[in-house]
N, C-alpha and C. Protein backbone atom coordinates (compact mmCIF):
# COMPACT_ATOMS: atom_id res chain seq x y z
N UNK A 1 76.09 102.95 62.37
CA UNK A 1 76.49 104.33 62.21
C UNK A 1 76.73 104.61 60.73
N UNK A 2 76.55 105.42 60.26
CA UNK A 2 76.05 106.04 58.66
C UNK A 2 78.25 106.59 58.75
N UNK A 3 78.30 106.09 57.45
CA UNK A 3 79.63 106.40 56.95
C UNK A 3 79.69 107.69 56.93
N UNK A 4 80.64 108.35 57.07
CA UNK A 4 81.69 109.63 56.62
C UNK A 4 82.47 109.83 55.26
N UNK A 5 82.32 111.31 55.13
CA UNK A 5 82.58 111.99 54.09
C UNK A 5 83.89 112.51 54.54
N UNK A 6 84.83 113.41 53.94
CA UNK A 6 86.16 114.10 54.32
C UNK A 6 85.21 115.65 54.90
N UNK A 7 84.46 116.15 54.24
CA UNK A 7 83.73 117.12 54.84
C UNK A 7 83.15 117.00 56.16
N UNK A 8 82.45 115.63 56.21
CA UNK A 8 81.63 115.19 57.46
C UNK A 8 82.78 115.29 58.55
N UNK A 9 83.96 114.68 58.30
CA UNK A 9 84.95 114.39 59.80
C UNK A 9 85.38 115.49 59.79
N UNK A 10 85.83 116.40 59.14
CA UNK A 10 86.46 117.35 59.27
C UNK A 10 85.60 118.20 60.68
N UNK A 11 84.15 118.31 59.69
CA UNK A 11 83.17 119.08 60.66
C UNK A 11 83.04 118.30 62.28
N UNK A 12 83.32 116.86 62.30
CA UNK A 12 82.78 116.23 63.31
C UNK A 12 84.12 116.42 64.17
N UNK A 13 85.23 116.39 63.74
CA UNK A 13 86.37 116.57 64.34
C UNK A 13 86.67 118.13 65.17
N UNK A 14 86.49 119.20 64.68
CA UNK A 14 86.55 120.32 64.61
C UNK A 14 85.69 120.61 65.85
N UNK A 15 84.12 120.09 66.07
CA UNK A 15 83.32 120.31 67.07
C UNK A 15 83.90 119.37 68.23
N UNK A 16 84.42 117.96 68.23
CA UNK A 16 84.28 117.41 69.01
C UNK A 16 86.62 117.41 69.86
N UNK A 17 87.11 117.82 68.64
CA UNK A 17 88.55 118.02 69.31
C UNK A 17 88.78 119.60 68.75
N UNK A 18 88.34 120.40 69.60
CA UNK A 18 88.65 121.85 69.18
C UNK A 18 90.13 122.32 69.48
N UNK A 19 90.42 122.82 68.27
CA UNK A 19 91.41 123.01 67.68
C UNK A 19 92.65 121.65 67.54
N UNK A 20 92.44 120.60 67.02
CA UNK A 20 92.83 119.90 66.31
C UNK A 20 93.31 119.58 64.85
N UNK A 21 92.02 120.09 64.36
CA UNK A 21 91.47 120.71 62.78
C UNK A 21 92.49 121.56 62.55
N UNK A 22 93.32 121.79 61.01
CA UNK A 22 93.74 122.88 60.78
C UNK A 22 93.15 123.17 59.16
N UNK A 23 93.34 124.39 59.01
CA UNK A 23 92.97 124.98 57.63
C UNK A 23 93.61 124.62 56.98
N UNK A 24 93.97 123.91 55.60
CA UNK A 24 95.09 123.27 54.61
C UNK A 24 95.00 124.74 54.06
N UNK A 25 96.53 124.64 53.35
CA UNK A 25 96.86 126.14 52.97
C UNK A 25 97.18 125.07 51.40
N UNK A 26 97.17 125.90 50.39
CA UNK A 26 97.71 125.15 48.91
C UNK A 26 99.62 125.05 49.28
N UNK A 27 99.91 124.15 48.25
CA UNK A 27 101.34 124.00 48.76
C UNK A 27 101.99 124.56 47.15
N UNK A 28 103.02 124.70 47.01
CA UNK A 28 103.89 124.61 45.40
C UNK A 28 104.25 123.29 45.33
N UNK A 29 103.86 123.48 43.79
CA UNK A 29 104.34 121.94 43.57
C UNK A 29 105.14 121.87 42.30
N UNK A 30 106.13 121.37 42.21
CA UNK A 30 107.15 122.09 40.96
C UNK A 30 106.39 121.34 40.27
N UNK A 31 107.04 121.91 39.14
CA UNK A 31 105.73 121.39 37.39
C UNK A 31 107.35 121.27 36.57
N UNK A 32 106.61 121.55 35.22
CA UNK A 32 107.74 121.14 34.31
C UNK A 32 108.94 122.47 34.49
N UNK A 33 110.04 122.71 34.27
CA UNK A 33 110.56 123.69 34.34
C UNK A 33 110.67 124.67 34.24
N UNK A 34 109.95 124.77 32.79
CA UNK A 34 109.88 126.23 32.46
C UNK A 34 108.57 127.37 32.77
N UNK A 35 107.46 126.34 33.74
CA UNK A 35 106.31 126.70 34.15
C UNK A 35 106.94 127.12 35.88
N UNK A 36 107.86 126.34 36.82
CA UNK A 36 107.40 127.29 37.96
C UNK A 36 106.73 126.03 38.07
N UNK A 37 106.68 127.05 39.77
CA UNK A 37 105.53 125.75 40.44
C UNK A 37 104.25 126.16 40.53
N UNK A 38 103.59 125.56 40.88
CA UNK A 38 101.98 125.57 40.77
C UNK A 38 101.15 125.37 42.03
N UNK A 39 100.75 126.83 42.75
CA UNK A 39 100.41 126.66 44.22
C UNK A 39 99.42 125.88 43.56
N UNK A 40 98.67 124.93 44.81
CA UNK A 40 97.33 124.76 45.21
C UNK A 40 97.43 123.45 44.20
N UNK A 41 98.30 122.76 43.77
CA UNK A 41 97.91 121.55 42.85
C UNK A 41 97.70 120.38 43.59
N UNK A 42 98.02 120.14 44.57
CA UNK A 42 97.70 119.15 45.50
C UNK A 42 96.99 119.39 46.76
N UNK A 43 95.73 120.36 46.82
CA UNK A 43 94.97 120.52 47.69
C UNK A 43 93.89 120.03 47.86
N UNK A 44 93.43 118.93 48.83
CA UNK A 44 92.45 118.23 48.71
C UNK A 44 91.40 118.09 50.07
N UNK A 45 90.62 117.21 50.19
CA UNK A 45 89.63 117.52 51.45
C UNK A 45 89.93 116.54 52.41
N UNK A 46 90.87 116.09 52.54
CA UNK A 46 91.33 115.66 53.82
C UNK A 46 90.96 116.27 54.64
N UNK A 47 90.99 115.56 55.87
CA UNK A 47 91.24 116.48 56.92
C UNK A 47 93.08 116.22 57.49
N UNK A 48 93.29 117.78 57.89
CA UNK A 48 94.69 118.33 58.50
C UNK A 48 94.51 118.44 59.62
N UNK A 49 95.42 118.11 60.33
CA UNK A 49 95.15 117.77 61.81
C UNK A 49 96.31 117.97 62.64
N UNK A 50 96.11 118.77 63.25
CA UNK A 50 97.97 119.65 63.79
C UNK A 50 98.71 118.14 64.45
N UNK A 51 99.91 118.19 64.55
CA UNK A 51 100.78 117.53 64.87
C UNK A 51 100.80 117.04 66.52
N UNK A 52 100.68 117.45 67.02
CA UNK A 52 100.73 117.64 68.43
C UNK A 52 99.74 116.49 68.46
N UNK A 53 97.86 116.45 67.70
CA UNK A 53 96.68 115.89 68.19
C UNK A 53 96.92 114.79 67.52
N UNK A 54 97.84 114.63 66.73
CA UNK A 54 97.74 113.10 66.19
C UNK A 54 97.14 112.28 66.70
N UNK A 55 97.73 111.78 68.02
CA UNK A 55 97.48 110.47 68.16
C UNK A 55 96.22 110.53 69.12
N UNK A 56 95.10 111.61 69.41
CA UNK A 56 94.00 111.73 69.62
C UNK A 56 93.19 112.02 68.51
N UNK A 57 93.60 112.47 67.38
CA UNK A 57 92.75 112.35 66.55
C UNK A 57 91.87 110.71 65.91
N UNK A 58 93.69 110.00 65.80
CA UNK A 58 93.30 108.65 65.40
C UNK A 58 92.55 107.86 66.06
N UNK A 59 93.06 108.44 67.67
CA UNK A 59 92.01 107.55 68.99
C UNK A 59 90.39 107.88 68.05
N UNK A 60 90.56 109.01 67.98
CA UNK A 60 88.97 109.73 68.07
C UNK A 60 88.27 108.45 66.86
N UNK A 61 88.82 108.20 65.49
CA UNK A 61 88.30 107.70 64.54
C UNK A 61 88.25 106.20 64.71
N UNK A 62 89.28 105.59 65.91
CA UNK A 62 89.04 104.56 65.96
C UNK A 62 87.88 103.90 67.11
N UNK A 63 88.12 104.86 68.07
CA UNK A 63 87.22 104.35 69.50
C UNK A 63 85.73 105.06 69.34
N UNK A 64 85.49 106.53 68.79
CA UNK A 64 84.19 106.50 68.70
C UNK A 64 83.39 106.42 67.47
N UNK A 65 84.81 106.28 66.06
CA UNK A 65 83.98 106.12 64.92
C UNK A 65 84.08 104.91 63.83
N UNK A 66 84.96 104.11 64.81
CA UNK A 66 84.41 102.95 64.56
C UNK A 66 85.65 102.53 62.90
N UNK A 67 86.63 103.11 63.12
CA UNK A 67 87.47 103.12 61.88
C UNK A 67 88.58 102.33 62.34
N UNK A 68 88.94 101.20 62.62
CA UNK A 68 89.62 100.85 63.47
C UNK A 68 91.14 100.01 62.57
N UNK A 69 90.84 99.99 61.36
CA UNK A 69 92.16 99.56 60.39
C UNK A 69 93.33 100.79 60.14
N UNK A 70 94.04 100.88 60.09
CA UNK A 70 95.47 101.48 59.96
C UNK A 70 95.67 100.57 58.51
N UNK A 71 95.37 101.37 57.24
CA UNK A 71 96.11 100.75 56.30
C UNK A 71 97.51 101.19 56.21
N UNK A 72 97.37 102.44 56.09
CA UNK A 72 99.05 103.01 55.73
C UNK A 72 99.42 104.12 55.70
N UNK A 73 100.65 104.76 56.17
CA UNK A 73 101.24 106.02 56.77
C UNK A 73 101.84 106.35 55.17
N UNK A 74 101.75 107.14 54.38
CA UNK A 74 102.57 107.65 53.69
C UNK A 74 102.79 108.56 53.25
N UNK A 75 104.20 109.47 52.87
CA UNK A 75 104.91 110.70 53.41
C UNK A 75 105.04 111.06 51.63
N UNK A 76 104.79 112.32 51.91
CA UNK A 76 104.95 113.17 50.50
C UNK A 76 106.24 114.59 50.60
N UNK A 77 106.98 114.30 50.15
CA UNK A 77 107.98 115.35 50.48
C UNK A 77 107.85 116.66 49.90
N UNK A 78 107.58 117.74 50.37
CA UNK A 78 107.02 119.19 49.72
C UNK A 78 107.96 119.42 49.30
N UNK A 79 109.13 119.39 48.85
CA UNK A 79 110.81 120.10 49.03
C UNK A 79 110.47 121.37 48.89
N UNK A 80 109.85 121.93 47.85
CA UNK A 80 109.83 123.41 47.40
C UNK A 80 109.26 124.42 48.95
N UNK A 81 108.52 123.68 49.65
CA UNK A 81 107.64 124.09 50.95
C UNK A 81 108.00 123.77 52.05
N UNK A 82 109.11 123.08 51.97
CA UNK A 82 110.07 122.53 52.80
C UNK A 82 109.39 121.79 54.26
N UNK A 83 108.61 121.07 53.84
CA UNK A 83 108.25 120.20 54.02
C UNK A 83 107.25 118.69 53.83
N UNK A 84 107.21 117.77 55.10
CA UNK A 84 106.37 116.31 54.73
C UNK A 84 104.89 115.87 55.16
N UNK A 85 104.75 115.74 54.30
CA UNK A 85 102.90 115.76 54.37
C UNK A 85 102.90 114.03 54.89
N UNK A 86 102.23 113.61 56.13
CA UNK A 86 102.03 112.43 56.26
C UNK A 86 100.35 112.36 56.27
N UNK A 87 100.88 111.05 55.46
CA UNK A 87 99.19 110.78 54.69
C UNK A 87 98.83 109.35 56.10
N UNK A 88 97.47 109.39 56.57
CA UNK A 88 97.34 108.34 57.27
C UNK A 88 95.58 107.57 57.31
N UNK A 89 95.80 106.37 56.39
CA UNK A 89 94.17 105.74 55.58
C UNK A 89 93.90 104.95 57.07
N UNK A 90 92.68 105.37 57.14
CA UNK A 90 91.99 104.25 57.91
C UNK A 90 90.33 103.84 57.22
N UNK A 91 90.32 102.48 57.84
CA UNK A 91 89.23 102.26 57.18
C UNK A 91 88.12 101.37 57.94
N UNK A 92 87.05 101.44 57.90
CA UNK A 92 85.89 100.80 58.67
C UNK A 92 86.18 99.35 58.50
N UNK A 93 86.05 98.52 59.62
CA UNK A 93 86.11 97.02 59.65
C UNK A 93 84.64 96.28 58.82
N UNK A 94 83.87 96.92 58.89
CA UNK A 94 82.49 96.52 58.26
C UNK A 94 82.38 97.43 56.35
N UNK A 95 83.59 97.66 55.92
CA UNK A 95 83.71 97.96 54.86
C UNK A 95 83.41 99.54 54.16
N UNK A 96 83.19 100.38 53.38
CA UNK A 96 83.12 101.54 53.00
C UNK A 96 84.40 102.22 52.73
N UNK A 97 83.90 103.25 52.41
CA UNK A 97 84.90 104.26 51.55
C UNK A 97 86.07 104.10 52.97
N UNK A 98 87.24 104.88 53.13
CA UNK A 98 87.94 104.95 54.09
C UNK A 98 88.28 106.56 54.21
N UNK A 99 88.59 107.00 55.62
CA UNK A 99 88.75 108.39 55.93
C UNK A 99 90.36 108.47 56.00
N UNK A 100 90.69 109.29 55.00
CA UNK A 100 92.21 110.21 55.47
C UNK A 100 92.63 111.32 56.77
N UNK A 101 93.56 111.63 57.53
CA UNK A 101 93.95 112.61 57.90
C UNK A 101 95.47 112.81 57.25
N UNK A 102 95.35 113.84 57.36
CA UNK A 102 97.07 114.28 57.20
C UNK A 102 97.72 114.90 58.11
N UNK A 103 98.81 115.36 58.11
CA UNK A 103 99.98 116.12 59.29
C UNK A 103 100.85 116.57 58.17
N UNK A 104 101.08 118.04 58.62
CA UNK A 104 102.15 118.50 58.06
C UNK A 104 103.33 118.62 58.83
N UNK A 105 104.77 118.40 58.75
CA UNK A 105 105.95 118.94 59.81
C UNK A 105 106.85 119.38 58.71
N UNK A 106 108.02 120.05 59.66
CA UNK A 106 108.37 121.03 58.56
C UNK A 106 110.04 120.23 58.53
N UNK A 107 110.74 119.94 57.38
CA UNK A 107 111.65 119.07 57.21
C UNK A 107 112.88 118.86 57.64
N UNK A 108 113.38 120.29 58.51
CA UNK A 108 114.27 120.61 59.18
C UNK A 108 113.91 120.12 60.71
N UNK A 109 113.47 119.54 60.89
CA UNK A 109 112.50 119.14 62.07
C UNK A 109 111.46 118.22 62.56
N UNK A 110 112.11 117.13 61.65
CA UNK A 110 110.65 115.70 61.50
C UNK A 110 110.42 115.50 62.22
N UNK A 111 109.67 115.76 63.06
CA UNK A 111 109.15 114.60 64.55
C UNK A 111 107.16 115.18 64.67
N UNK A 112 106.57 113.38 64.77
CA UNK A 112 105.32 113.64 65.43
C UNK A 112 105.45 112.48 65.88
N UNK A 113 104.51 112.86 67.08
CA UNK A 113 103.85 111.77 68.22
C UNK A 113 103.53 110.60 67.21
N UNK A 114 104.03 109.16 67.77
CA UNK A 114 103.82 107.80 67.40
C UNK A 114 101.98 107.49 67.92
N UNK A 115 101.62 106.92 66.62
CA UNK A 115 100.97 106.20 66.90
C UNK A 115 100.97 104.80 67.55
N UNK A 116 102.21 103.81 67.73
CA UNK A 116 102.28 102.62 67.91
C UNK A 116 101.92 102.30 69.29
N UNK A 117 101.98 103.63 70.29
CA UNK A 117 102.44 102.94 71.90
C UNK A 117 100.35 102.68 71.71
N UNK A 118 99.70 103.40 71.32
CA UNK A 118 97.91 103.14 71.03
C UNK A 118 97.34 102.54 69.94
N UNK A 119 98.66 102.44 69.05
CA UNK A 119 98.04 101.45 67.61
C UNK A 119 99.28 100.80 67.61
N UNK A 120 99.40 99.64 67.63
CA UNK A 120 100.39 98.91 67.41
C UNK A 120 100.81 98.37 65.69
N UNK A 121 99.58 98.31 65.07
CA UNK A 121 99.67 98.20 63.58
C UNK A 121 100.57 99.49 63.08
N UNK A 122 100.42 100.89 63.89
CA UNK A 122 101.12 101.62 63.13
C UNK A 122 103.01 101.55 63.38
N UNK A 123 103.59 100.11 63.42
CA UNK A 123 104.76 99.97 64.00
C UNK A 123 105.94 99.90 62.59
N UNK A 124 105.56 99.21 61.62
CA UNK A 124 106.36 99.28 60.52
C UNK A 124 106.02 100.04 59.80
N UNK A 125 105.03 101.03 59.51
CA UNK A 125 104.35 102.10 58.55
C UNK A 125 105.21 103.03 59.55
N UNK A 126 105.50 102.84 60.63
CA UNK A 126 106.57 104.29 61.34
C UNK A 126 108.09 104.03 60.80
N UNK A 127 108.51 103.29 61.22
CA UNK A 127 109.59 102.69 60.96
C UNK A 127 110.33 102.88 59.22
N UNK A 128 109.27 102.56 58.73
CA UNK A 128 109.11 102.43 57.32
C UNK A 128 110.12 104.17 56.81
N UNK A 129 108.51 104.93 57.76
CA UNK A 129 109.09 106.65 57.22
C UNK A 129 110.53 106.75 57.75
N UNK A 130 110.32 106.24 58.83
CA UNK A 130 111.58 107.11 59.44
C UNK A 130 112.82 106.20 58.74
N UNK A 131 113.35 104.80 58.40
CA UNK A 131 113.91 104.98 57.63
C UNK A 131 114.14 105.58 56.08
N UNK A 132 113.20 105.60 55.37
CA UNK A 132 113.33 106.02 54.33
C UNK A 132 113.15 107.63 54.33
N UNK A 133 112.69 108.91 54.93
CA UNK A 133 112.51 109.99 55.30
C UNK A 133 113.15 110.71 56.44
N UNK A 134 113.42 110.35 57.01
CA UNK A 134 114.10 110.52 58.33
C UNK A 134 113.17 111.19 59.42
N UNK A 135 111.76 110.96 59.44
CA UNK A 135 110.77 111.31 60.40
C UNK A 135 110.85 111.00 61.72
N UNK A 136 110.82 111.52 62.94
CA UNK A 136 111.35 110.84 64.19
C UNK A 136 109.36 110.86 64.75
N UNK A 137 109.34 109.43 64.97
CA UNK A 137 107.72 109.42 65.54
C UNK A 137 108.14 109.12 67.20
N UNK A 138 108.14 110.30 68.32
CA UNK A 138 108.61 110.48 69.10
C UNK A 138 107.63 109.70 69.95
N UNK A 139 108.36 108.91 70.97
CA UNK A 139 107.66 107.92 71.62
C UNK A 139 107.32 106.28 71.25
N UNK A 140 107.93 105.83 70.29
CA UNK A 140 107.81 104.81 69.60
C UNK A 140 108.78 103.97 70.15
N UNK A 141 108.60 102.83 70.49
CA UNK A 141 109.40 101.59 71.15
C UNK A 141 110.13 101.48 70.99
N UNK A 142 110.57 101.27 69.04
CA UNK A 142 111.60 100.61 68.87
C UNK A 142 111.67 101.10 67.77
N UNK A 143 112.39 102.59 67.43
CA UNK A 143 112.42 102.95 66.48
C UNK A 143 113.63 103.35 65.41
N UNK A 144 114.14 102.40 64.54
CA UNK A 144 115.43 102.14 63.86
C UNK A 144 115.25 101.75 62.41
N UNK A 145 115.97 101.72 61.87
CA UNK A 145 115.87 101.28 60.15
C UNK A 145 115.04 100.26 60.25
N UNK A 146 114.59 99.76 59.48
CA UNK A 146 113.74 98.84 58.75
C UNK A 146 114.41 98.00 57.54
N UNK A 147 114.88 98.96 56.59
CA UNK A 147 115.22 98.22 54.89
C UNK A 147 116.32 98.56 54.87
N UNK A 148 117.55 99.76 55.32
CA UNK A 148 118.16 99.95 55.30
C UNK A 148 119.19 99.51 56.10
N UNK A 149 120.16 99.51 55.78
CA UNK A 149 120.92 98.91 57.25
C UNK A 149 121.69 99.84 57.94
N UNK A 150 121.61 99.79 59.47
CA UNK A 150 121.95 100.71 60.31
C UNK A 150 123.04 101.44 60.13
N UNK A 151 124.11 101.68 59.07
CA UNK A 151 125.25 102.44 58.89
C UNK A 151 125.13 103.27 57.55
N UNK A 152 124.01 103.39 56.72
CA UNK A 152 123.85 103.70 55.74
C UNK A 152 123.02 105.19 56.57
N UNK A 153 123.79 106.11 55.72
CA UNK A 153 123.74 107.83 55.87
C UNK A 153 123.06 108.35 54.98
N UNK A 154 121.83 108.72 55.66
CA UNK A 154 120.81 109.68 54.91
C UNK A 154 119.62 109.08 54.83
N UNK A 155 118.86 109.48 54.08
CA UNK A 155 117.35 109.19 53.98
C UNK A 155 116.93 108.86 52.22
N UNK A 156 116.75 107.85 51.52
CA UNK A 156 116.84 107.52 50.51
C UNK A 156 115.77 107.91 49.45
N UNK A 157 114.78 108.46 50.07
CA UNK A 157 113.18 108.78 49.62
C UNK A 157 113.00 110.41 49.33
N UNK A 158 113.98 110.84 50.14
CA UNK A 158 113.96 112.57 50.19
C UNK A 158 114.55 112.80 49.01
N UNK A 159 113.95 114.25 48.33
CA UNK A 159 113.83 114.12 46.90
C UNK A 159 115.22 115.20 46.87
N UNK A 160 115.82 115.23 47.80
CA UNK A 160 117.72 115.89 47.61
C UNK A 160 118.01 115.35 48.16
N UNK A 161 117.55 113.95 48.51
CA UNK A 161 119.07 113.03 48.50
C UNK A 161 119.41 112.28 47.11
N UNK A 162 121.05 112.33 47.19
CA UNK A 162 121.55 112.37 45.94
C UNK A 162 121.54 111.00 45.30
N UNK A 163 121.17 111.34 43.97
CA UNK A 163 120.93 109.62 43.25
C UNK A 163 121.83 109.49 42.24
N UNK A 164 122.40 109.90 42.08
CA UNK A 164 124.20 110.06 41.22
C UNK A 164 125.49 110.81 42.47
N UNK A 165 126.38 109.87 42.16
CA UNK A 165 127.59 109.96 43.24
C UNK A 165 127.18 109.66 44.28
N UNK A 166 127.05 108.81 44.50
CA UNK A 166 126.32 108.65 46.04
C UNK A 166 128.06 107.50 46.39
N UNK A 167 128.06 107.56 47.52
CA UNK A 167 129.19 106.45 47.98
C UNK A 167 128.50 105.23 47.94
N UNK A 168 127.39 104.98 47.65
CA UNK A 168 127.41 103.44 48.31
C UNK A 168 127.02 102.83 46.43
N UNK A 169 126.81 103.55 45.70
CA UNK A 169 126.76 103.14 44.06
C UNK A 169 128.01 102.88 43.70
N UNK A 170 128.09 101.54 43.18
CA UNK A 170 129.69 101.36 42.70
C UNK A 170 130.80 101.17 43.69
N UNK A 171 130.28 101.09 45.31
CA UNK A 171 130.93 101.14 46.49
C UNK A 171 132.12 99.78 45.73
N UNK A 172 131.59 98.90 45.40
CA UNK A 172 132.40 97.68 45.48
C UNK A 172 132.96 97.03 44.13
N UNK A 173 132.74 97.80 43.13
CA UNK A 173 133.31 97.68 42.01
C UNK A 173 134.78 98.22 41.60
């Protein structure tokens, strides 16, 4: 089977999981201060893929297109857009470029369908977000801190959580 482009899946996705596909909108992206933010600076040809189809989308790339690696889940925090872009690489076992999807959710509200109960590789790349982001991947086995330890409050990666005065800096000095 002849590799894929971000254009190609998008199109192949779109015909074959209708309405899955979503239109990426540009996001703000703060810049230096005195510029304001800057719609559309991180708009790229991924494919966006509503929340809900996740975990049929990934079926789709792994069972009929043959993409069957899960490198890695990783979360971009919009703050200004108020919300988290999850980035998710997969890549052909017989080698080539690798295809992205993304998911947007909105930050007051983290939760998408787990990949793990159908990809089991995606078990610490979940885990991972949801401790460090506070993403809830609903349906997931066993889903609890990772690096953090279970009494530690908040999400350490989110770009307002606080990195001066924090209680646990200097906790023991």
């Amino acid at each position: 089977m002849p590799r894929l482009d971000a254009a190609d899946l998008r199109e192949r996705m779109a015909r074959d999981l209708p309405g899955a596909v979503l239109e990426a909108v540009p996001l703000q992206v703060a810049a230096a201060p005195t510029h304001g933010p800057q719609p559309g600076a991180f708009l790229t040809s991924d494919t966006l893929v509503a929340p809900s189809r996740l975990v049929e989308a990934a079926c789709y790339l792994r069972d009929l297109l043959g993409y069957a690696y899960l490198s890695d889940i990783a979360v971009v925090d919009y703050l200004a857009d108020d919300l988290f872009e999850l980035v998710y690489r997969f890549y052909h076992v017989e080698g080539g470029e690798g295809l992205t999807i993304k998911v947007r959710i909105p930050r007051d509200h983290p939760e998408v369908p787990s990949l793990t109960p159908a990809w089991p590789g995606a078990n610490f790349h979940e885990r991972e977000a949801f401790d460090l982001y506070g993403i809830v991947f609903v349906g997931h086995p066993f889903l609890r801190r990772i690096y953090m330890w279970d009494e530690f409050e908040g999400f350490p990666m989110r770009k307002d959580f606080p990195k001066q005065g924090d209680k646990y800096i200097g906790a023991d000095e």
